[in-house]
Protein backbone atom coordinates (compact mmCIF):
# COMPACT_ATOMS: atom_id res chain seq x y z
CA UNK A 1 -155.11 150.01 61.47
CA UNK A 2 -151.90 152.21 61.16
CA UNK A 3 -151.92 156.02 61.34
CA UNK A 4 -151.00 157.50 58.42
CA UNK A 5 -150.61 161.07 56.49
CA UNK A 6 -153.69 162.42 53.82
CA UNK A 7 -152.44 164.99 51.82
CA UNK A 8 -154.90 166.54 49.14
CA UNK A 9 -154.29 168.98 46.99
CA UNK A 10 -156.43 170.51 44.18
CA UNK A 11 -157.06 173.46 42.52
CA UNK A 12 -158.95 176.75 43.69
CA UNK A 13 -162.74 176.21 45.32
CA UNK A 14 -163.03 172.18 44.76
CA UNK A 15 -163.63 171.60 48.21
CA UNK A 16 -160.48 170.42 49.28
CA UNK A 17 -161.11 171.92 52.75
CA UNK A 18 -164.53 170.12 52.61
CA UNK A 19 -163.12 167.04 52.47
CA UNK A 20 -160.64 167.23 54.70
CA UNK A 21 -162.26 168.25 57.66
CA UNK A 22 -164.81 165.45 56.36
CA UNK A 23 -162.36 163.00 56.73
CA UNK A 24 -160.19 164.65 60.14
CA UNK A 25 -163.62 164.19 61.97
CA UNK A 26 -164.58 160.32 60.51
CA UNK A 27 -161.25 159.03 61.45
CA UNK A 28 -160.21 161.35 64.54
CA UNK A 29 -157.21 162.90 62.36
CA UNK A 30 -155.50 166.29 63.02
CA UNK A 31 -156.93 168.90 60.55
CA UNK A 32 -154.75 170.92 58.77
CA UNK A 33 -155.58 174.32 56.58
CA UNK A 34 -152.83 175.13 54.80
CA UNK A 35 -154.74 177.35 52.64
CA UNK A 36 -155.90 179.38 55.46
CA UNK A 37 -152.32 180.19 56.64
CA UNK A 38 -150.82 181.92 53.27
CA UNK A 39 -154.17 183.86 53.68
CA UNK A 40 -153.25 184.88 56.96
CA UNK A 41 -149.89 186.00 55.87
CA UNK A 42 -151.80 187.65 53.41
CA UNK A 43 -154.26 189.36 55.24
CA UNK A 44 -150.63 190.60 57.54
CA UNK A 45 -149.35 192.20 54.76
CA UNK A 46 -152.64 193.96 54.31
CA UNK A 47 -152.91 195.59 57.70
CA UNK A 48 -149.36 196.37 57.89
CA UNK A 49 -149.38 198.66 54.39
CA UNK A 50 -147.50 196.31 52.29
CA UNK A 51 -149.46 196.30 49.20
CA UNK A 52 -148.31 200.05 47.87
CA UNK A 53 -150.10 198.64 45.52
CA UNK A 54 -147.78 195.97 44.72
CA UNK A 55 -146.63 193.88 47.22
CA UNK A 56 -143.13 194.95 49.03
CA UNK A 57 -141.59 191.18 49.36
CA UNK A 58 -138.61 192.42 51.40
CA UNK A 59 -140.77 194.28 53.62
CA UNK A 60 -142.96 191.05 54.64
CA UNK A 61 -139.66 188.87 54.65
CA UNK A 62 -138.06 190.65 57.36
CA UNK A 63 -141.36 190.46 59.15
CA UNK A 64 -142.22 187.16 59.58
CA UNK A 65 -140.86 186.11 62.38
CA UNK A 66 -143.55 188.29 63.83
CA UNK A 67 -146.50 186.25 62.60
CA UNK A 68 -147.69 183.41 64.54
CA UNK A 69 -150.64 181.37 63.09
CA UNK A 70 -152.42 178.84 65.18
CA UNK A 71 -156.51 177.47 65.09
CA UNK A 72 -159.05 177.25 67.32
CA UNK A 73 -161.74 174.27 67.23
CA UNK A 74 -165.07 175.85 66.96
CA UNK A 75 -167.35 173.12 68.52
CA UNK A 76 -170.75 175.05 67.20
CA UNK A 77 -169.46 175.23 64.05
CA UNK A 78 -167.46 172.04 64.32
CA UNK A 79 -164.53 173.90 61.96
CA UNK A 80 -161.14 175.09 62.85
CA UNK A 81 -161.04 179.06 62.69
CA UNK A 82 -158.08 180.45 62.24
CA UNK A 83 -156.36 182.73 64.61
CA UNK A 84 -153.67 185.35 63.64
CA UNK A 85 -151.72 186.74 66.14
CA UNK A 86 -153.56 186.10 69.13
CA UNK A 87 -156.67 187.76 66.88
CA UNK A 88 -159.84 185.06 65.17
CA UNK A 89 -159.60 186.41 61.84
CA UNK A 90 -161.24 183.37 59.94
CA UNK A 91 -164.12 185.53 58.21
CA UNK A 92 -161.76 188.22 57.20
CA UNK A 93 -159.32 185.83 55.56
CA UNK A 94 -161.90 184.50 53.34
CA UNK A 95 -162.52 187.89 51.73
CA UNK A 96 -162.46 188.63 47.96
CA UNK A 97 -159.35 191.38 48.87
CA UNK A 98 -157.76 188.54 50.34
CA UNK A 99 -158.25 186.13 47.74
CA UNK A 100 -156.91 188.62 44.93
CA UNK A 101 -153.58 188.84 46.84
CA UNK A 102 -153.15 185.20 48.36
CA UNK A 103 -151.43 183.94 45.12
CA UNK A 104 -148.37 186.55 45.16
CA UNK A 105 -147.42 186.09 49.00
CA UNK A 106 -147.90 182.44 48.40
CA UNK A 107 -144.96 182.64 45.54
CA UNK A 108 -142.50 184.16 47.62
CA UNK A 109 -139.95 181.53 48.80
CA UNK A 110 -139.18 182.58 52.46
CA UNK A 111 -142.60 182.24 53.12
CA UNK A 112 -143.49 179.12 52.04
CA UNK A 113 -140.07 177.66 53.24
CA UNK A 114 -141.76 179.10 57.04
CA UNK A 115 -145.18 177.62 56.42
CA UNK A 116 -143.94 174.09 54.99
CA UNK A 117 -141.82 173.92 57.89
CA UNK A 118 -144.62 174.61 60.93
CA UNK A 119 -147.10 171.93 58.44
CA UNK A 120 -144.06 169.31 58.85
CA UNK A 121 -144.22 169.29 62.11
CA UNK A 122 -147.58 169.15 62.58
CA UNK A 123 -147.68 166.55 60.86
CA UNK A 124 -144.54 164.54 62.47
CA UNK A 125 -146.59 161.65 64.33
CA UNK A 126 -149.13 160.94 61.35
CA UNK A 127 -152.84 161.12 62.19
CA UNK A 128 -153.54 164.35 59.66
CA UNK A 129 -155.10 165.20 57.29
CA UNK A 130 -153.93 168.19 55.50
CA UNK A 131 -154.96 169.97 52.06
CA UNK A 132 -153.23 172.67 49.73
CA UNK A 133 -151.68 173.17 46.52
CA UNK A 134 -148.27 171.21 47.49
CA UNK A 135 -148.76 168.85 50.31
CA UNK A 136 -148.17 166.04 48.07
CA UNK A 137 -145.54 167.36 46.41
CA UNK A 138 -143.42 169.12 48.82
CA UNK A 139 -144.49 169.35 52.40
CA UNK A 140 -145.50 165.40 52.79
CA UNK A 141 -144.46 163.86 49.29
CA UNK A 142 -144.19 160.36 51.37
CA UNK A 143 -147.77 160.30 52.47
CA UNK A 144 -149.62 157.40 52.34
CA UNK A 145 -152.79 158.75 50.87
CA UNK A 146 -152.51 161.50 48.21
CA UNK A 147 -155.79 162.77 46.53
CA UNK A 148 -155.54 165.35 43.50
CA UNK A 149 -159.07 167.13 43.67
CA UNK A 150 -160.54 168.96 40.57
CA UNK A 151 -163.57 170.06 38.93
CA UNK A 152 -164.71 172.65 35.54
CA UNK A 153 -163.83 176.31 36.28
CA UNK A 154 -167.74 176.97 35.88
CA UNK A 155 -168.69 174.64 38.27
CA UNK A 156 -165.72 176.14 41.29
CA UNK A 157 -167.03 179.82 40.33
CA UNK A 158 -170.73 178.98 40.66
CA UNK A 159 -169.72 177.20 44.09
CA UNK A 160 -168.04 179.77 45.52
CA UNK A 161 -170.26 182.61 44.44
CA UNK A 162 -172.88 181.13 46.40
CA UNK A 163 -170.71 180.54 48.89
CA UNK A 164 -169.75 184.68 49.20
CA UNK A 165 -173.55 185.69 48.71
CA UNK A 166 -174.37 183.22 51.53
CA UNK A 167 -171.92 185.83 53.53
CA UNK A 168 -173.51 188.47 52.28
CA UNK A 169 -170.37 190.06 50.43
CA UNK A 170 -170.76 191.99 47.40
CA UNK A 171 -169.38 190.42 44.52
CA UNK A 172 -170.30 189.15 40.75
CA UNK A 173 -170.04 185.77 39.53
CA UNK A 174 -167.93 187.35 36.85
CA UNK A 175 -165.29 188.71 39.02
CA UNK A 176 -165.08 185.51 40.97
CA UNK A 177 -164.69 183.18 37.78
CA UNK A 178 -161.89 185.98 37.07
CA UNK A 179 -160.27 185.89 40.52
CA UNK A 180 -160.31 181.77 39.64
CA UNK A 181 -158.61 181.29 36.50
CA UNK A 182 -156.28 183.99 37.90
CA UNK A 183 -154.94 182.07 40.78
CA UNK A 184 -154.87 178.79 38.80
CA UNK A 185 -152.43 180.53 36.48
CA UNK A 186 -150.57 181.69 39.21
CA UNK A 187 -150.42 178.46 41.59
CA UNK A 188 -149.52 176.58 38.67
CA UNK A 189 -146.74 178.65 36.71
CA UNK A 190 -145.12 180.03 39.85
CA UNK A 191 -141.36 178.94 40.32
CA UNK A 192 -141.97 177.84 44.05
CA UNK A 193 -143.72 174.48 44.72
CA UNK A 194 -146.27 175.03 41.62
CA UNK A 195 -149.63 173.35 41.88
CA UNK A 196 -148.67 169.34 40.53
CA UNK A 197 -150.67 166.59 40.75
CA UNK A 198 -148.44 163.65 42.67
CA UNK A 199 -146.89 160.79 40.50
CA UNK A 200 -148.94 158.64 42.47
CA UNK A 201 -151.81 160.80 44.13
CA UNK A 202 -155.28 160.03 42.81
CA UNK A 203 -157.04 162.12 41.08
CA UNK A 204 -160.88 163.42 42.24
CA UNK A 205 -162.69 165.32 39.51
CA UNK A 206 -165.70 166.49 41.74
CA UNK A 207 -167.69 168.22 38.97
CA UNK A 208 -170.80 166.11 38.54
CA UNK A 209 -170.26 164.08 42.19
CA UNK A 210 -172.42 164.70 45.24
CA UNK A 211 -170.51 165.88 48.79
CA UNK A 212 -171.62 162.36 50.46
CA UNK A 213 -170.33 160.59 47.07
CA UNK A 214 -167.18 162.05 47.31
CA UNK A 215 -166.43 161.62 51.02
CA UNK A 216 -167.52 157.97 50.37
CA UNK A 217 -165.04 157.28 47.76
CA UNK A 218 -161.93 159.37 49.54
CA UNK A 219 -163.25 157.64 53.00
CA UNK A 220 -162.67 154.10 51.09
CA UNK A 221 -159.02 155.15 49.68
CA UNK A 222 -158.19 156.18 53.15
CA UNK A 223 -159.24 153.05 55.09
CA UNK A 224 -157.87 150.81 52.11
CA UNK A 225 -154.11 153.08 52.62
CA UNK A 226 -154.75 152.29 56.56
CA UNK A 227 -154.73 149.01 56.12
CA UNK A 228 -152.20 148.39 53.65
């Protein structure tokens, strides 16, 4: 069967990550967080006194040719982590501080124009699977397999508040329901390569469907676009 390109995209906390690793590892595919490198960008910007509070866009523009953002396979985890800088920062990335700022770098147009362009050539010989909020649209809009994941509000809060306690950080199911519909507003109004669902991705509503069930079904699409 042919090699070919798996972009998902989704909104906030519906596993897209989940699944694509899931898949990366069944069929031997390059894994791709896209997600991970705004937050790194993010997380820049943070220890470099950019957020005074709000964030100083010209500041970070003129400094990104200083960022470099590769990953690391971690075989005990079996995970990429990310790596900033020559630094692992793959826990602190993942932080609530981070997560309430991810959403404004990710708007700015110089940096996504820099991150779509190091995710196109990753992905220039196939064989990836790769997940975001425009993969489908913008940084691979001719993939062969497009999935559009989703799920209730309720159900990505609860998920990812047990994911946080599980990491023992302080937070309130409240603030990250809050910190949820916040960022869907924002991935999906912003003027830059908004959150769309693909013409012709397909669409994974997650709410009520087991992990396994899920990877099943994508698995099947995947195989079927292989073959095609």
């Amino acid at each position: 069967m042919k090699k070919i390109t798996i972009a998902i995209d989704g909104h906030s906390s519906t596993g897209k990550s989940t699944l694509a690793k899931e898949l990366a590892k069944e069929l031997s595919y390059i894994y791709v967080d896209s997600g991970a490198m705004y937050r790194c960008v993010t997380l820049f910007a943070m220890q470099n006194q950019m957020f005074n509070p709000q964030l100083n866009k010209q500041k970070l523009i003129h400094a990104l040719q200083k960022i470099d953002i590769s990953f690391l396979y971690d075989a005990e985890k079996k995970s990429n982590i990310a790596v900033l800088n020559g630094n692992i920062v793959e826990d602190k990335i993942r932080t609530m501080d981070v997560s309430n700022r991810v959403s404004e770098v990710a708007a700015i147009p110089e940096v996504r124009r820099k991150l779509v362009e190091i995710q196109q050539n990753l992905g220039l010989n196939k064989g990836v699977v790769m997940d975001g909020r425009d993969i489908g649209t913008v940084v691979f809009p001719e993939a062969e397999l497009k999935i559009f994941m989703t799920a209730s509000a309720k159900v990505r809060s609860q998920r990812r508040f047990e994911e946080m306690q599980a990491k023992g950080e302080a937070v309130t199911f409240q603030e990250v329901y809050n910190n949820l519909q916040s960022r869907d507003d924002d991935d999906s109004t912003r003027e830059d390569s908004p959150l769309l669902k693909a013409k012709d991705a397909i669409v994974l509503d997650n709410s009520e469907v087991s992990r396994a069930e899920q990877f099943k079904t994508a698995l099947a699409w995947a195989k079927n676009a292989m073959a095609s």
